[in-house]
Protein backbone atom coordinates (compact mmCIF):
# COMPACT_ATOMS: atom_id res chain seq x y z
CA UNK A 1 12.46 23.00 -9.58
CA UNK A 2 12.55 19.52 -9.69
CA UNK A 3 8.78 18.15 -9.74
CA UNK A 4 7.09 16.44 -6.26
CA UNK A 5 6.67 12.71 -7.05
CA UNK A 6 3.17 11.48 -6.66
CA UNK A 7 2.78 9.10 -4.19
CA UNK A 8 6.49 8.36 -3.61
CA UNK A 9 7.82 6.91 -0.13
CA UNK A 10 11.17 9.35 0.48
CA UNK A 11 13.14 9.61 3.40
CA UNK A 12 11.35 11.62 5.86
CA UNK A 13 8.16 10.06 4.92
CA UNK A 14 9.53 6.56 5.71
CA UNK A 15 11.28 7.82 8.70
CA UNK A 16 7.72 8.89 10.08
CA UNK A 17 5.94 5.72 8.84
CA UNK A 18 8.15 3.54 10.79
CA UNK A 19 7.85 5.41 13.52
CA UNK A 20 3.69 5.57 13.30
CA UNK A 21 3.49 1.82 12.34
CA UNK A 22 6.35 -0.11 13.56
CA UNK A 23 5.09 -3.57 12.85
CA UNK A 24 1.76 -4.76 11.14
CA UNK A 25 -1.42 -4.40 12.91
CA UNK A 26 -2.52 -8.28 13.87
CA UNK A 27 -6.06 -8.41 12.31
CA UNK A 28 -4.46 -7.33 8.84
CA UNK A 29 -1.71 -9.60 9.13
CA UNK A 30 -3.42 -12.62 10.60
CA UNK A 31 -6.19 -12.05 7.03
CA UNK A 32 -3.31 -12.45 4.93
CA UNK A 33 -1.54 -15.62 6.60
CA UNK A 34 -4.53 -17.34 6.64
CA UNK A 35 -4.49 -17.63 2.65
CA UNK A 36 -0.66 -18.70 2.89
CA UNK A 37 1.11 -22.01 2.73
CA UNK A 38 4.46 -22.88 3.52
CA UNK A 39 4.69 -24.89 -0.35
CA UNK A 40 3.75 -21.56 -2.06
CA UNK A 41 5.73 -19.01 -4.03
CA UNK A 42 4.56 -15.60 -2.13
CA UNK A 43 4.73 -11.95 -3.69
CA UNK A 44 3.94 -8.70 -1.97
CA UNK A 45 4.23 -5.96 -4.50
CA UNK A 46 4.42 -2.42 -2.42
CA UNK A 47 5.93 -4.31 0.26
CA UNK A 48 7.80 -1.06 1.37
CA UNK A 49 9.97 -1.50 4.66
CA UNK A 50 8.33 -4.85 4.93
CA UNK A 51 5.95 -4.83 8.01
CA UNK A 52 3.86 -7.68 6.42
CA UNK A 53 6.75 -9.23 4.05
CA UNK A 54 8.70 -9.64 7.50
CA UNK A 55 6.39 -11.64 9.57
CA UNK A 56 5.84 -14.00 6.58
CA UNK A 57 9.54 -14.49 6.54
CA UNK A 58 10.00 -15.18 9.96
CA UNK A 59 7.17 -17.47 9.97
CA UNK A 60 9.15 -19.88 7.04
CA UNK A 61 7.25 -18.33 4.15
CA UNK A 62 8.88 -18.10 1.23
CA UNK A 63 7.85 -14.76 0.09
CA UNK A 64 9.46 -12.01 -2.33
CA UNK A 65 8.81 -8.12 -2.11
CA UNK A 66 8.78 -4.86 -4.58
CA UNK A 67 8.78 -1.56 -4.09
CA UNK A 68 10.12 1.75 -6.24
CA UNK A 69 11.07 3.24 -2.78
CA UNK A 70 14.52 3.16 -2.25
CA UNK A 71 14.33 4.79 0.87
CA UNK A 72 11.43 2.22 2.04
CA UNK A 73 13.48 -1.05 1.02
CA UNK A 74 16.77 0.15 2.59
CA UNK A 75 14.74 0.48 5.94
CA UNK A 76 13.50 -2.95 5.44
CA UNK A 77 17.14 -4.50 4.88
CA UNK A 78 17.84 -3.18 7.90
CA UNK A 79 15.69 -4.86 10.00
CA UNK A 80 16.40 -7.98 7.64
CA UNK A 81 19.11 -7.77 5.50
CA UNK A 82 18.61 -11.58 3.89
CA UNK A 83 14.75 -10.44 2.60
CA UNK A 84 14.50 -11.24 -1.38
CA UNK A 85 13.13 -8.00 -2.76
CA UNK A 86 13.25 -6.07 -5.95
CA UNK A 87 13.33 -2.15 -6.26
CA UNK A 88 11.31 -1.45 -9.31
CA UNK A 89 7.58 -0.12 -10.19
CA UNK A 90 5.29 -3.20 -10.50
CA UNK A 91 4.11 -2.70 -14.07
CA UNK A 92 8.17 -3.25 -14.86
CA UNK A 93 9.11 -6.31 -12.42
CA UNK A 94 10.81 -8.91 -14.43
CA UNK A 95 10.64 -12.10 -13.83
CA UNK A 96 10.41 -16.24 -14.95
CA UNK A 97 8.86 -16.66 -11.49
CA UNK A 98 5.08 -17.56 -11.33
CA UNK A 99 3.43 -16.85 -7.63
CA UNK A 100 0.69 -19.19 -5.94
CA UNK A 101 -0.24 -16.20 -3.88
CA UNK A 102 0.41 -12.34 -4.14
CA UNK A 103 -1.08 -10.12 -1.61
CA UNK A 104 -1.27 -5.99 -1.29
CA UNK A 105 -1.65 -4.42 2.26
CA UNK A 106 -4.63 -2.19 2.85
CA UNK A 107 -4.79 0.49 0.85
CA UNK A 108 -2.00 0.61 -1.98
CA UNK A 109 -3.92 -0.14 -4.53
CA UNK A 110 -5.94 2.95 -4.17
CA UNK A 111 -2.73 4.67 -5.04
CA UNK A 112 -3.16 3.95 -8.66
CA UNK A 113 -5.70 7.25 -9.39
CA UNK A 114 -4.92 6.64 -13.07
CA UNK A 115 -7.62 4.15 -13.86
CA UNK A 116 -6.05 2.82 -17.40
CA UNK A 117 -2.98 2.14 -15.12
CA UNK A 118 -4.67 0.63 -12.54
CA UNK A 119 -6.06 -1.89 -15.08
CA UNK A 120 -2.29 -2.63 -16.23
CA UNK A 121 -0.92 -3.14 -12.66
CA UNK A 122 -3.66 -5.97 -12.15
CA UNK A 123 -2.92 -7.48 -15.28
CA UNK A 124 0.80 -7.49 -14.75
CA UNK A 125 -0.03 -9.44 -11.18
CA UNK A 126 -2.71 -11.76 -13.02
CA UNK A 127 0.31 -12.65 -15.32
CA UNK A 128 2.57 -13.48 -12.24
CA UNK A 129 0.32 -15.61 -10.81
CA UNK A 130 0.36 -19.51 -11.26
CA UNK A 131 -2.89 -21.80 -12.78
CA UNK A 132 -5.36 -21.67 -9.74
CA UNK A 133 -3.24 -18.48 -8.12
CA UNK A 134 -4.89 -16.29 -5.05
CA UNK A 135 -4.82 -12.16 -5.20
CA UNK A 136 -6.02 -10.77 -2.32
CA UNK A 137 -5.65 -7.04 -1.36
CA UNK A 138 -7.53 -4.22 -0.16
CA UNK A 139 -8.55 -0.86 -0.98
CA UNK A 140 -9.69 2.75 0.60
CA UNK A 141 -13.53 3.37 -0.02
CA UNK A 142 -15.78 6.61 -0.33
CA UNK A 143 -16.40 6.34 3.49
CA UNK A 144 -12.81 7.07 4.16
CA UNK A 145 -12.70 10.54 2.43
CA UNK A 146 -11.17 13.18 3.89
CA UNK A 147 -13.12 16.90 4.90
CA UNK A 148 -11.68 19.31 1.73
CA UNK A 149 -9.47 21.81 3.33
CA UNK A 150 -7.75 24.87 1.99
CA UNK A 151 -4.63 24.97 4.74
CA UNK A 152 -1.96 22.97 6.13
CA UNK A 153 -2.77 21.46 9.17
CA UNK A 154 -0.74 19.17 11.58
CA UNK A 155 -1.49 15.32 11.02
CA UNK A 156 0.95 13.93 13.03
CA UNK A 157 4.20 15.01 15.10
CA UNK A 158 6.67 12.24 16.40
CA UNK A 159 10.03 12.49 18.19
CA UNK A 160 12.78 10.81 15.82
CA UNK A 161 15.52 8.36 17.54
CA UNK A 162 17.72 11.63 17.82
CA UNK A 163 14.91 13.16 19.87
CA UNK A 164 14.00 15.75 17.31
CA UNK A 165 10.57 16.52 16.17
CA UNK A 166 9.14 15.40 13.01
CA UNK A 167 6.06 16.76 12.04
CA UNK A 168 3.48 16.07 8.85
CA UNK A 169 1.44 18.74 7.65
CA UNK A 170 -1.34 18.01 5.12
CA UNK A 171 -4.61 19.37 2.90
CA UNK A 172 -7.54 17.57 1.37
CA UNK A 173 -9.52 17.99 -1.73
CA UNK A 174 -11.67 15.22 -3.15
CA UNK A 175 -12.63 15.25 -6.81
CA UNK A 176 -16.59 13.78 -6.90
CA UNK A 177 -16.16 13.05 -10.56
CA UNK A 178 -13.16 10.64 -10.74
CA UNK A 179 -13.29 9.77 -6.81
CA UNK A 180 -9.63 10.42 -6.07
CA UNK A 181 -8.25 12.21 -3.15
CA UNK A 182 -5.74 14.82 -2.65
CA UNK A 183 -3.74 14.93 -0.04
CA UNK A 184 -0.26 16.77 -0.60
CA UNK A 185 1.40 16.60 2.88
CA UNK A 186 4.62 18.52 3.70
CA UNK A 187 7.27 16.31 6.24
CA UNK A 188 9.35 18.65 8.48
CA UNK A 189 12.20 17.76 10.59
CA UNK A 190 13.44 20.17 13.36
CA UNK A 191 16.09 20.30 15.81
CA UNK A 192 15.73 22.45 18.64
CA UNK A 193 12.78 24.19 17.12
CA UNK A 194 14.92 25.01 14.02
CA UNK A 195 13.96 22.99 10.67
CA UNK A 196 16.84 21.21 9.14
CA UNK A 197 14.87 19.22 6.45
CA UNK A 198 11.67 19.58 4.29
CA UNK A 199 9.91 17.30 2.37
CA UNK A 200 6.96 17.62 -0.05
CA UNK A 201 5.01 14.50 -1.03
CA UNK A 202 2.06 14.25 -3.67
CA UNK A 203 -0.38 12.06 -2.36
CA UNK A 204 -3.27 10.75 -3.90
CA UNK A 205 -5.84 7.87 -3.68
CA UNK A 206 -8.92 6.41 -5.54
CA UNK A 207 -11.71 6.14 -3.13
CA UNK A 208 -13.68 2.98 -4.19
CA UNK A 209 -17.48 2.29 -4.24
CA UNK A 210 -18.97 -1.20 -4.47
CA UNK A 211 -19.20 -2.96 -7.46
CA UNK A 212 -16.32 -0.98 -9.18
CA UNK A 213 -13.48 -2.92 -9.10
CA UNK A 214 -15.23 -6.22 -9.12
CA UNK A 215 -15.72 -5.29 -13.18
CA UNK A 216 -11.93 -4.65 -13.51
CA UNK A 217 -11.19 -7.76 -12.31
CA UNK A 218 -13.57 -9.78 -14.12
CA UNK A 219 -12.66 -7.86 -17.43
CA UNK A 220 -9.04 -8.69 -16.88
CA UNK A 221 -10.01 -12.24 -16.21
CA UNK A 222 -10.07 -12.87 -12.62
CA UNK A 223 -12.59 -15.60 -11.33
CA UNK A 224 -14.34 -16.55 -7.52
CA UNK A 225 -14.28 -12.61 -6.64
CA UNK A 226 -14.95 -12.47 -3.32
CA UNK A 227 -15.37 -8.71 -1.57
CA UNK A 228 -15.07 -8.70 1.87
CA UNK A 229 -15.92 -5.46 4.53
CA UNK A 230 -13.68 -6.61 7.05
CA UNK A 231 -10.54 -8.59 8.28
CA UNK A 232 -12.80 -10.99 10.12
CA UNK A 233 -14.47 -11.97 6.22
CA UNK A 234 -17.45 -10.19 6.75
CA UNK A 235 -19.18 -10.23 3.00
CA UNK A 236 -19.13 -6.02 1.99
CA UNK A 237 -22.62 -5.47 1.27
CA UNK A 238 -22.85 -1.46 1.25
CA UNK A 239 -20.61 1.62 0.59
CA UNK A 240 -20.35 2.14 4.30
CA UNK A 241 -17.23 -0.28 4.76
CA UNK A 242 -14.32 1.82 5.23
CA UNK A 243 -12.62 -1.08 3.24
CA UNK A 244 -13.28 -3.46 0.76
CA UNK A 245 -10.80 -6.65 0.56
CA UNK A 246 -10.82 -8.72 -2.71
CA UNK A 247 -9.91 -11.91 -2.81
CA UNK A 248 -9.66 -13.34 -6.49
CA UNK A 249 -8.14 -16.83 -8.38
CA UNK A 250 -7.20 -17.00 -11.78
């Protein structure tokens, strides 16, 4: 049996995310144009069917996405086939390019549970940034963990452009002593009330507290860390947040 990949984007998964978040919500995309320029060399690693690497584009931003989702960047050509993006995992993007700004949309950072690897993925985008460089992204935080349950539940149901059903079914457990949540969903697609496809997905996120990743950054050389609560710029000052957003230069 060929093993579920952790916190992989496959095709029913990306069929329901486009259909649950067609475009970008404003706030979140309105905090990351404000750090843009139309002069700068943008990145968006995890861009995935490009809700924020779009609106840059369209806007006359010269911006570049990854993603290891094949599924996720072939929904994003298209709905704009000309986009300059890269299918690979971050920690193996190659290129001579230096950024002035590289941004990460709420919450995929947390999907690096592996805290070693997390330290390499932010080292990899320190290294792809320019002298005097801007990362800003966001993560989940111990506020946003799930109630632990045993069974399957239904998380979301949406009617697909053939007017099937697609339905997500998921569980939670949260581990106290490393702070990551699981979350292994199940994606079903029926026609008619009979289920034609079935997909499995391994999710799991690191739940952040405040003060954490401010020493990764600093270790891996990061300077002016600034932690914000909200997309309005609000200074984080507990663990309440339900976000933090970092915004660091090199």
């Amino acid at each position: 049996m060929e093993a579920i990949k952790r916190n992989y984007y496959g095709s029913l998964c990306t069929e329901m995310y486009e259909l649950l978040h067609p475009e970008a919500p404003q706030d979140e995309l309105h905090f990351y144009l404000s750090y843009a320029k139309k002069e700068m060399s943008i990145l968006e690693p995890l861009c995935g069917s490009g809700r924020f690497l779009i609106p840059f584009a369209e806007r006359g931003f010269h911006i570049k996405g990854v993603d290891n989702s094949h599924e996720m960047l072939k929904k994003l050509l298209e709905k704009s086939p000309d986009s300059d993006i890269v299918e690979s995992e971050i920690e193996e993007y190659q290129t001579s390019e230096r950024f002035d700004y590289i941004f990460i949309s709420f919450g995929s950072v947390s999907l690096f549970t592996e805290m070693q690897s997390c330290r390499s993925i932010l080292s990899k985008i320190k290294e792809l940034l320019t002298e005097g460089g801007k990362f800003v992204f966001a993560v989940d935080t111990t506020a946003n963990r799930c109630p632990d349950s045993d069974q399957y539940t239904v998380g979301a149901a949406v009617k697909t452009q053939e007017n099937d059903e697609l339905i997500l079914k998921s569980k939670n457990y949260y581990d106290e002593a490393t702070h990551t949540q699981y979350s292994p969903a199940i994606y079903e697609w029926y026609h008619d009330g009979k289920l034609l496809r079935k997909e499995e997905m391994n999710f799991q996120t690191h739940l952040y507290e405040l003060g954490e990743m401010e020493i990764f950054l600093k270790e891996i050389g990061f300077s002016d860390v600034t932690v914000y609560s909200s997309f309005k710029k609000d200074i984080a000052k507990t663990n309440e947040s339900e976000m933090f957003l970092y915004e660091c230069s090199v």
